[in-house]
C-alpha atoms as a PDB file:
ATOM      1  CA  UNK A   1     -54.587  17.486 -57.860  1.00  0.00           C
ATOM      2  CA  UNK A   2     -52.036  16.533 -55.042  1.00  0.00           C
ATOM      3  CA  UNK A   3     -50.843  19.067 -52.580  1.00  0.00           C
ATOM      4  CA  UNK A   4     -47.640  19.744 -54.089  1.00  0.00           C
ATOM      5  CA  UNK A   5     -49.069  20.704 -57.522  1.00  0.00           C
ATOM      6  CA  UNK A   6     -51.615  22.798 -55.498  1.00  0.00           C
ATOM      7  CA  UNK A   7     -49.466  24.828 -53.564  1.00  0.00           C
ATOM      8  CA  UNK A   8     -47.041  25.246 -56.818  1.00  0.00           C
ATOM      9  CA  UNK A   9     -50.260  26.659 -58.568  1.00  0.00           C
ATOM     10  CA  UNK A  10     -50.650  29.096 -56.137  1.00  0.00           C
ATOM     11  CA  UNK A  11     -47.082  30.194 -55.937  1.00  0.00           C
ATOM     12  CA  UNK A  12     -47.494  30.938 -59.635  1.00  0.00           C
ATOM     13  CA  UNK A  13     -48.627  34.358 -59.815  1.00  0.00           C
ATOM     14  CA  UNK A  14     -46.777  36.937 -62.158  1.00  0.00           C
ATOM     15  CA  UNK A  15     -44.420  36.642 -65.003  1.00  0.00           C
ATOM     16  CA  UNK A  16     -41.701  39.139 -65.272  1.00  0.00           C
ATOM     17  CA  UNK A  17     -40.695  40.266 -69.193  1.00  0.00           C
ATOM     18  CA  UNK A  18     -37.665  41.967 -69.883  1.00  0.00           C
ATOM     19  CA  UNK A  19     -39.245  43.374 -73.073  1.00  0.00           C
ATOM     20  CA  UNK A  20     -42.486  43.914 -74.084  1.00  0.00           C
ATOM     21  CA  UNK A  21     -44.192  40.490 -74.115  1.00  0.00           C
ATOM     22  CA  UNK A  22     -45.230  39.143 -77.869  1.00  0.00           C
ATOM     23  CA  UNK A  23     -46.584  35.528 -76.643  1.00  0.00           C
ATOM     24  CA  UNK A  24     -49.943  34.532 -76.852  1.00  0.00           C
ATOM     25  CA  UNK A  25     -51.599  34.313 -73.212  1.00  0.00           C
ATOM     26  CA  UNK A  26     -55.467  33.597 -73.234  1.00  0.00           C
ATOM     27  CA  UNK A  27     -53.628  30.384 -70.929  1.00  0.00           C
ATOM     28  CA  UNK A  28     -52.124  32.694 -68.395  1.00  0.00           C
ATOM     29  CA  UNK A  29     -55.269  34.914 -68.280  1.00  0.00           C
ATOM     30  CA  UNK A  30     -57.622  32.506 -67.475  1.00  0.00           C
ATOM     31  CA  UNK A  31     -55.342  30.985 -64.235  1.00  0.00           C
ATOM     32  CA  UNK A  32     -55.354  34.408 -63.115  1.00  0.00           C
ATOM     33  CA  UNK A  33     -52.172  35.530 -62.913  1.00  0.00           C
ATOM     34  CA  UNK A  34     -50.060  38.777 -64.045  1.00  0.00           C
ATOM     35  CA  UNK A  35     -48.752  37.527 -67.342  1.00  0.00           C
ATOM     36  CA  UNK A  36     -47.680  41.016 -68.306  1.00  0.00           C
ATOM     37  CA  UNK A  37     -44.881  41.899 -65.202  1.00  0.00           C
ATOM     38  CA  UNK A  38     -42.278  44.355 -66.054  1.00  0.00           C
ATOM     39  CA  UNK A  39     -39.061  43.473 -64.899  1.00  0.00           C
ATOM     40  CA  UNK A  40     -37.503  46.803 -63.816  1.00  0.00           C
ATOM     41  CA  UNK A  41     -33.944  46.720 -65.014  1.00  0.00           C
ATOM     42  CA  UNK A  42     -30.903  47.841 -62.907  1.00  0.00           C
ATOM     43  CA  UNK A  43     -29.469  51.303 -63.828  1.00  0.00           C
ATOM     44  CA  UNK A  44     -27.161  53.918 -62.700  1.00  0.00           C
ATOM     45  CA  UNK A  45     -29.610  55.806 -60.722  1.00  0.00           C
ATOM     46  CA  UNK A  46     -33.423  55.461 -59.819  1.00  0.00           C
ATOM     47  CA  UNK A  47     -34.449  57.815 -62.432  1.00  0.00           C
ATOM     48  CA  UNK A  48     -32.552  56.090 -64.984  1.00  0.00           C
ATOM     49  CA  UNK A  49     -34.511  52.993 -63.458  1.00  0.00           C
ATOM     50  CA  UNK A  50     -38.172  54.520 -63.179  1.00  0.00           C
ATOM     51  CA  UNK A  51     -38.151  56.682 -66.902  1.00  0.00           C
ATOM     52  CA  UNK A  52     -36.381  53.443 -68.563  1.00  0.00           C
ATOM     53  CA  UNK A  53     -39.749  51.322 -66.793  1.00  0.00           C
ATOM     54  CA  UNK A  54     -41.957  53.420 -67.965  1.00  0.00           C
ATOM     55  CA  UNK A  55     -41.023  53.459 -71.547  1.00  0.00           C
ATOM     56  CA  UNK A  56     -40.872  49.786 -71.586  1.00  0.00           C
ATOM     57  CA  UNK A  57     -44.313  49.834 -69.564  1.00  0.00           C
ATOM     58  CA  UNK A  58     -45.760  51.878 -72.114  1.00  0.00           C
ATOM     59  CA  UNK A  59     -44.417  49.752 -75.180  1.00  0.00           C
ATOM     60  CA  UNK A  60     -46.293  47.032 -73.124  1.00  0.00           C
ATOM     61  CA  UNK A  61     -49.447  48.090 -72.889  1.00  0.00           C
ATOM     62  CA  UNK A  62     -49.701  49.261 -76.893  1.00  0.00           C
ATOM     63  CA  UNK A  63     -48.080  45.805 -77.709  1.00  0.00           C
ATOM     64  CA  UNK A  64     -50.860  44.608 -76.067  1.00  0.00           C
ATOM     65  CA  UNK A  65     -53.467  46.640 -77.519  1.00  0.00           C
ATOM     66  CA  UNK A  66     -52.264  45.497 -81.111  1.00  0.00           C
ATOM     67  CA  UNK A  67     -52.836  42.392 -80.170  1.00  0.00           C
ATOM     68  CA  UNK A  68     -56.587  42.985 -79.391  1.00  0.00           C
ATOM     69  CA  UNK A  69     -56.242  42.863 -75.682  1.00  0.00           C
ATOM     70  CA  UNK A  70     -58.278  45.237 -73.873  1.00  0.00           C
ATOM     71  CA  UNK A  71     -56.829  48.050 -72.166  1.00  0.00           C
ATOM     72  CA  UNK A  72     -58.528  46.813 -68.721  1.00  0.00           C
ATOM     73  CA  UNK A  73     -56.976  43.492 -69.003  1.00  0.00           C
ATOM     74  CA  UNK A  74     -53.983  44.457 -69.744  1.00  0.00           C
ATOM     75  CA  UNK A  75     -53.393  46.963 -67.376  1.00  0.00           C
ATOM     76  CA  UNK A  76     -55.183  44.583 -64.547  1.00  0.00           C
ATOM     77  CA  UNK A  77     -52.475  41.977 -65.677  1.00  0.00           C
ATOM     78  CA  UNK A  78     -49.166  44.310 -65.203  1.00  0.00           C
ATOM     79  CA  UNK A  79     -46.951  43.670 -61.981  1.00  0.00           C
ATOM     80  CA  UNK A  80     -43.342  45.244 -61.372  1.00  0.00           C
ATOM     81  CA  UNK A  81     -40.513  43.346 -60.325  1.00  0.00           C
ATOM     82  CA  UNK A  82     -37.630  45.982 -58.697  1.00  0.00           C
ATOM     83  CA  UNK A  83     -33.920  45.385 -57.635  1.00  0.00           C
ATOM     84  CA  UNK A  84     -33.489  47.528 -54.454  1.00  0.00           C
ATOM     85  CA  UNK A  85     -29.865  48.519 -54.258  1.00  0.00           C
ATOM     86  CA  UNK A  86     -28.136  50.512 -51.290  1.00  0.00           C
ATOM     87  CA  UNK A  87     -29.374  53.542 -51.414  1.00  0.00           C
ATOM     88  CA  UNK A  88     -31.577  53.361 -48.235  1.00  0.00           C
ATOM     89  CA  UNK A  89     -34.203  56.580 -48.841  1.00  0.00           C
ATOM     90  CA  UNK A  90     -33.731  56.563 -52.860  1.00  0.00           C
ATOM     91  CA  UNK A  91     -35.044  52.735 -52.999  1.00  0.00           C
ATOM     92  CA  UNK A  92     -37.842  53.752 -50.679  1.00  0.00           C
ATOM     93  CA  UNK A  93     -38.500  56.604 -52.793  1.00  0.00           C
ATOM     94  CA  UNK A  94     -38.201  54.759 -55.841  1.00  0.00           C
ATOM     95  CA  UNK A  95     -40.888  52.179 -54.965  1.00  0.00           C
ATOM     96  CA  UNK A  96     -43.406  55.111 -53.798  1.00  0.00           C
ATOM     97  CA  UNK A  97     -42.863  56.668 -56.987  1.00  0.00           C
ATOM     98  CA  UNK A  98     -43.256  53.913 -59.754  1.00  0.00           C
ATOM     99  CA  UNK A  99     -46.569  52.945 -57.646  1.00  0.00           C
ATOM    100  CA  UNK A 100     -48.095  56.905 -58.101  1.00  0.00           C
ATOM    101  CA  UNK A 101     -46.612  56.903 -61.938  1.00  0.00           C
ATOM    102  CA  UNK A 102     -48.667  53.464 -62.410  1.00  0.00           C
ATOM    103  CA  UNK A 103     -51.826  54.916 -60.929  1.00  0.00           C
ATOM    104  CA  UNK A 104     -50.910  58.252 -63.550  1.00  0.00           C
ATOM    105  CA  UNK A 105     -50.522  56.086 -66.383  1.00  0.00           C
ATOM    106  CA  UNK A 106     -54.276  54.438 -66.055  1.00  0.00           C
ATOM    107  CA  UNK A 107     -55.814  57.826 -65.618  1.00  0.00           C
ATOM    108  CA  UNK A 108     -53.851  58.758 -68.861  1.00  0.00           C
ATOM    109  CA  UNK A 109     -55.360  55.816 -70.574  1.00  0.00           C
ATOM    110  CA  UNK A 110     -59.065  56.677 -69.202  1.00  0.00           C
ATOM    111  CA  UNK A 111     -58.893  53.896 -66.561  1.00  0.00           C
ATOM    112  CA  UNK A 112     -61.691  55.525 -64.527  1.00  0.00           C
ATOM    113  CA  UNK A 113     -61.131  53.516 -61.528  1.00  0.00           C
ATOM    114  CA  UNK A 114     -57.773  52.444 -60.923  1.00  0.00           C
ATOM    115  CA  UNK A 115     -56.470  49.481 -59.950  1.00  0.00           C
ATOM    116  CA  UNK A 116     -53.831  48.171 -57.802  1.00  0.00           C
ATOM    117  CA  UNK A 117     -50.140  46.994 -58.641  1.00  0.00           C
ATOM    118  CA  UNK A 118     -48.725  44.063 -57.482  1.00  0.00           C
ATOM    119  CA  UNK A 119     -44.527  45.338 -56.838  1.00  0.00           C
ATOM    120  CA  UNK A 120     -42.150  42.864 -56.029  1.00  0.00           C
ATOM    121  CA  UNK A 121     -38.780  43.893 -54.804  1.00  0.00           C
ATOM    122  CA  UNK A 122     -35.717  41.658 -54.721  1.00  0.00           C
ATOM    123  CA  UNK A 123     -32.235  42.193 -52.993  1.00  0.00           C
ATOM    124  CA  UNK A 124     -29.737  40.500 -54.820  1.00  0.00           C
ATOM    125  CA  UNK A 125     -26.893  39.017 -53.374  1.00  0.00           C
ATOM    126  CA  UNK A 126     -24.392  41.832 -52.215  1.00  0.00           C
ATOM    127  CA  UNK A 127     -20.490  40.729 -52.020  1.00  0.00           C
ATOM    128  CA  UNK A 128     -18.124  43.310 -50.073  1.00  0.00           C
ATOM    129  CA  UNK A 129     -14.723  42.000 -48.973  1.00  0.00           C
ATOM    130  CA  UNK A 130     -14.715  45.323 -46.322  1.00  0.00           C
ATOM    131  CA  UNK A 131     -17.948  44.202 -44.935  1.00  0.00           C
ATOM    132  CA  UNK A 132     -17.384  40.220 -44.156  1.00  0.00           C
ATOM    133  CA  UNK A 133     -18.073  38.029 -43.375  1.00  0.00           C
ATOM    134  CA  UNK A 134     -21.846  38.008 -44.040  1.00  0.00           C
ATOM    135  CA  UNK A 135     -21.855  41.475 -45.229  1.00  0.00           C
ATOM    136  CA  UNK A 136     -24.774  40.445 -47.217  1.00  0.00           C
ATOM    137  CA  UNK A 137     -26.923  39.846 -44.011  1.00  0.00           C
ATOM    138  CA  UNK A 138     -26.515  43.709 -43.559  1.00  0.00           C
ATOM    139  CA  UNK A 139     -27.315  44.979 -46.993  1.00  0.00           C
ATOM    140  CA  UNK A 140     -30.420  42.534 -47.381  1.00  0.00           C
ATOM    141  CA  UNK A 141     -31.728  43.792 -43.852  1.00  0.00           C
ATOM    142  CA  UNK A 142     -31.544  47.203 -45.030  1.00  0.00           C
ATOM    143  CA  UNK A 143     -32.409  46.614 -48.793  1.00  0.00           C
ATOM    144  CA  UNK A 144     -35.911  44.828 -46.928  1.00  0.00           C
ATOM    145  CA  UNK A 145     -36.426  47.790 -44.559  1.00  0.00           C
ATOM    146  CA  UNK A 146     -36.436  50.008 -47.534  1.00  0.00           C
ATOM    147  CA  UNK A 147     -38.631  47.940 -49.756  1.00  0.00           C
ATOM    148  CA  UNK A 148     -41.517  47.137 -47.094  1.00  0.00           C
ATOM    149  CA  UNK A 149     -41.005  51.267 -46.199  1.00  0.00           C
ATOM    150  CA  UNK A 150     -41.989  51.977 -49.954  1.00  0.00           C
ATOM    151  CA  UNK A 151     -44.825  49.621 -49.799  1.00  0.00           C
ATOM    152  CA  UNK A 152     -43.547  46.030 -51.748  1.00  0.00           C
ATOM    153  CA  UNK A 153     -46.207  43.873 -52.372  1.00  0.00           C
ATOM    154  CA  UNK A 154     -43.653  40.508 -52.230  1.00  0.00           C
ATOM    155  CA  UNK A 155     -39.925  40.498 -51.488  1.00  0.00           C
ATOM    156  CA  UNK A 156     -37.229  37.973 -52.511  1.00  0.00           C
ATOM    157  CA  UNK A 157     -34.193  38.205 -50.054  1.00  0.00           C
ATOM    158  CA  UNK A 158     -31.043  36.435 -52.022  1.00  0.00           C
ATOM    159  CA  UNK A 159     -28.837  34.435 -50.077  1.00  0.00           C
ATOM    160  CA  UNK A 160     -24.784  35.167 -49.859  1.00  0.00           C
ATOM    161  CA  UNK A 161     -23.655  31.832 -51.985  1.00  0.00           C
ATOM    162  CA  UNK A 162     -25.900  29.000 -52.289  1.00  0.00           C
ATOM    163  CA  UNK A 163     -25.500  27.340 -48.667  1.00  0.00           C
ATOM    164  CA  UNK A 164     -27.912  25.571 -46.549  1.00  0.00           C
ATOM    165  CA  UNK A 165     -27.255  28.666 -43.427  1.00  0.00           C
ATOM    166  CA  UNK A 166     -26.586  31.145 -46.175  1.00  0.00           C
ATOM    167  CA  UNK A 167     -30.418  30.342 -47.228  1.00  0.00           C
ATOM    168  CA  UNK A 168     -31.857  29.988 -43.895  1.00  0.00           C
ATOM    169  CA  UNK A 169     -30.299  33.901 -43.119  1.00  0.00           C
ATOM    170  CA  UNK A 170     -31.757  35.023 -45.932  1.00  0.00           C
ATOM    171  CA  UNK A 171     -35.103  33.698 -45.367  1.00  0.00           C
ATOM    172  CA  UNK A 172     -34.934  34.502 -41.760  1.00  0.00           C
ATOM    173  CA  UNK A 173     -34.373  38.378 -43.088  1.00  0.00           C
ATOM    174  CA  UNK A 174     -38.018  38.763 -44.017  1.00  0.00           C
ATOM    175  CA  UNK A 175     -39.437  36.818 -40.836  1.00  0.00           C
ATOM    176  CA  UNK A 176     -37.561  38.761 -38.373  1.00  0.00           C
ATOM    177  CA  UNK A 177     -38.247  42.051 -39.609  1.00  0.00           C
ATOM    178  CA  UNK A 178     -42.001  40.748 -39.565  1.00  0.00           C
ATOM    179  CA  UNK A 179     -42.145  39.227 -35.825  1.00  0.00           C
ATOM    180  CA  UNK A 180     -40.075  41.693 -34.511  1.00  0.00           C
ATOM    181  CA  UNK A 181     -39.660  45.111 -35.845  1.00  0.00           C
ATOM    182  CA  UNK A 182     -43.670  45.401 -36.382  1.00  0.00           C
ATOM    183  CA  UNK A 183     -43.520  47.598 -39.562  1.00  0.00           C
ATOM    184  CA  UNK A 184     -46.598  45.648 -40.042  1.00  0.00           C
ATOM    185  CA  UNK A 185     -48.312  47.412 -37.458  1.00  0.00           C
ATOM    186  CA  UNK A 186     -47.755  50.709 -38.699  1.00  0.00           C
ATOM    187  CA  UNK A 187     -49.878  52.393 -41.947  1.00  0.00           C
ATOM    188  CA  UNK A 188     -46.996  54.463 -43.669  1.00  0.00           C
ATOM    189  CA  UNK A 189     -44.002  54.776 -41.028  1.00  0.00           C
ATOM    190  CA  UNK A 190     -42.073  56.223 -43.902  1.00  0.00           C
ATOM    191  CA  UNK A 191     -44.349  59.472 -44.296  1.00  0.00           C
ATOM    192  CA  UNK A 192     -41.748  62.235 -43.394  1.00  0.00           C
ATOM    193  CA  UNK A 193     -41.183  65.220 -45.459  1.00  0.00           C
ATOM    194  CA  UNK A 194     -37.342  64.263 -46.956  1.00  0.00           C
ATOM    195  CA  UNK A 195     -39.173  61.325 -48.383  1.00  0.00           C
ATOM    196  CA  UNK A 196     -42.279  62.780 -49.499  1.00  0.00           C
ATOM    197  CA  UNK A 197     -40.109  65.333 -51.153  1.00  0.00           C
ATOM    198  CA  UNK A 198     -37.831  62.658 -52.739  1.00  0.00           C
ATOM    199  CA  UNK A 199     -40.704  60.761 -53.722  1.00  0.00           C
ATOM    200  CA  UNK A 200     -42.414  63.981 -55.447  1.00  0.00           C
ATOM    201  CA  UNK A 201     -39.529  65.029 -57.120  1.00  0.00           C
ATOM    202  CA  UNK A 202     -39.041  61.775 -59.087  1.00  0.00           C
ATOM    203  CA  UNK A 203     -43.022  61.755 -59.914  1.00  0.00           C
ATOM    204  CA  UNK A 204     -43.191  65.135 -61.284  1.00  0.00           C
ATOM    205  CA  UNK A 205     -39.828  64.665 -63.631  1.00  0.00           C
ATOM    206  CA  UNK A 206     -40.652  61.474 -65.118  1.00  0.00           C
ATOM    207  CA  UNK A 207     -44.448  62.751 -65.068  1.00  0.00           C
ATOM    208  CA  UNK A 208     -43.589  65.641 -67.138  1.00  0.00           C
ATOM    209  CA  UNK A 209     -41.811  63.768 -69.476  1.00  0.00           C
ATOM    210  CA  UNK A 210     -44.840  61.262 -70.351  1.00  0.00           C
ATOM    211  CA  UNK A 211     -47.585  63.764 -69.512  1.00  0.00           C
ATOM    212  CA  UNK A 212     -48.384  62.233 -66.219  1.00  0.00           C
ATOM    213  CA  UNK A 213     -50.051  64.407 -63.365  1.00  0.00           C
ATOM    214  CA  UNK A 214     -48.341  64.015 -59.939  1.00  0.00           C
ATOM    215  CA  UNK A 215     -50.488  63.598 -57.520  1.00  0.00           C
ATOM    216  CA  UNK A 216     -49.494  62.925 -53.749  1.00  0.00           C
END
């Protein structure tokens, strides 16, 4: 295998579903990816967001059961793929919160010893005619503070309009905030009480409503 295919193998890691996935994937399992990523859908609010993943997250995992997949596999095969929008603290919250209802939702299933989620968060191009030019450059920064505050696993910065130094900005986004803002460095610089509160309060609502234990 040549170096291109290699490093394209490796690049391949989850697959995002907008519905429950019905495909056959013995394939995907045995390259050892995350065939079973929900693709969190943009709503109204964050806990239109979170409750409207869950439900589909659910679906997934009993589609998958019908189809005679364990319930280890598939949970150990579910990833989330998030839009972070504006809302600097809710999108922070937002993240914190779909990880804990995750970790609820494998207890609830008898999971004994949970297992991690892979989250990736995206910030799709942002066009505002009182904020240019390259009023995108400002949202993404923000949009990629907020995701790497609530603990993304991957991020995806889109770029303005598809332009060689619209691309290099936003691919520059992630690198600068790495090199020099050293969030990196840092275990949880987000843990303040508005935010723990924010985060708690969307746990425990959606938690209620499936039966889910919040647990900080």
């Amino acid at each position: 295998m040549d170096q291109k295919k290699r490093n394209q193998k490796k690049s391949f890691r989850h697959c995002f579903w907008k519905e429950s996935p019905k495909a056959e994937f013995d394939h995907l399992l045995a390259c050892q990816v995350s065939p079973f990523g929900i693709l969190v859908k943009t709503k109204s609010s964050a806990e239109d967001e979170i409750a409207d993943t869950l439900l589909n997250t659910i679906a997934t995992i009993e589609s998958l059961i019908k189809q005679k997949i364990s319930i280890d596999v598939a949970i150990r095969g579910i990833a989330f793929s998030i839009s972070i929008g504006t809302d600097f603290f809710m999108e922070i919250a937002k993240i914190k919160s779909l990880r804990n209802l995750w970790y609820q939702i494998q207890m609830a299933y008898g999971i004994a010893v949970v297992h991690p989620v892979h989250i990736h968060a995206t910030s799709k191009a942002w066009l505002d005619e009182r904020y240019q030019p390259h009023g995108n450059m400002i949202k993404s920064t923000t949009s990629a503070i907020a995701a790497i505050l609530g603990g993304c696993d991957s991020l995806t910065i889109e770029p303005e309009a598809e332009q060689e130094m619209m691309n290099r900005i936003a691919r520059n986004v992630s690198s600068i905030l790495r090199d020099e803002s050293y969030l990196s460095k840092v275990a949880d610089p987000s843990r303040i009480y508005y935010l723990d509160s924010l985060t708690a309060d969307l746990s425990e609502k959606h938690g209620k409503n499936f039966n889910l234990k919040y647990e900080a």
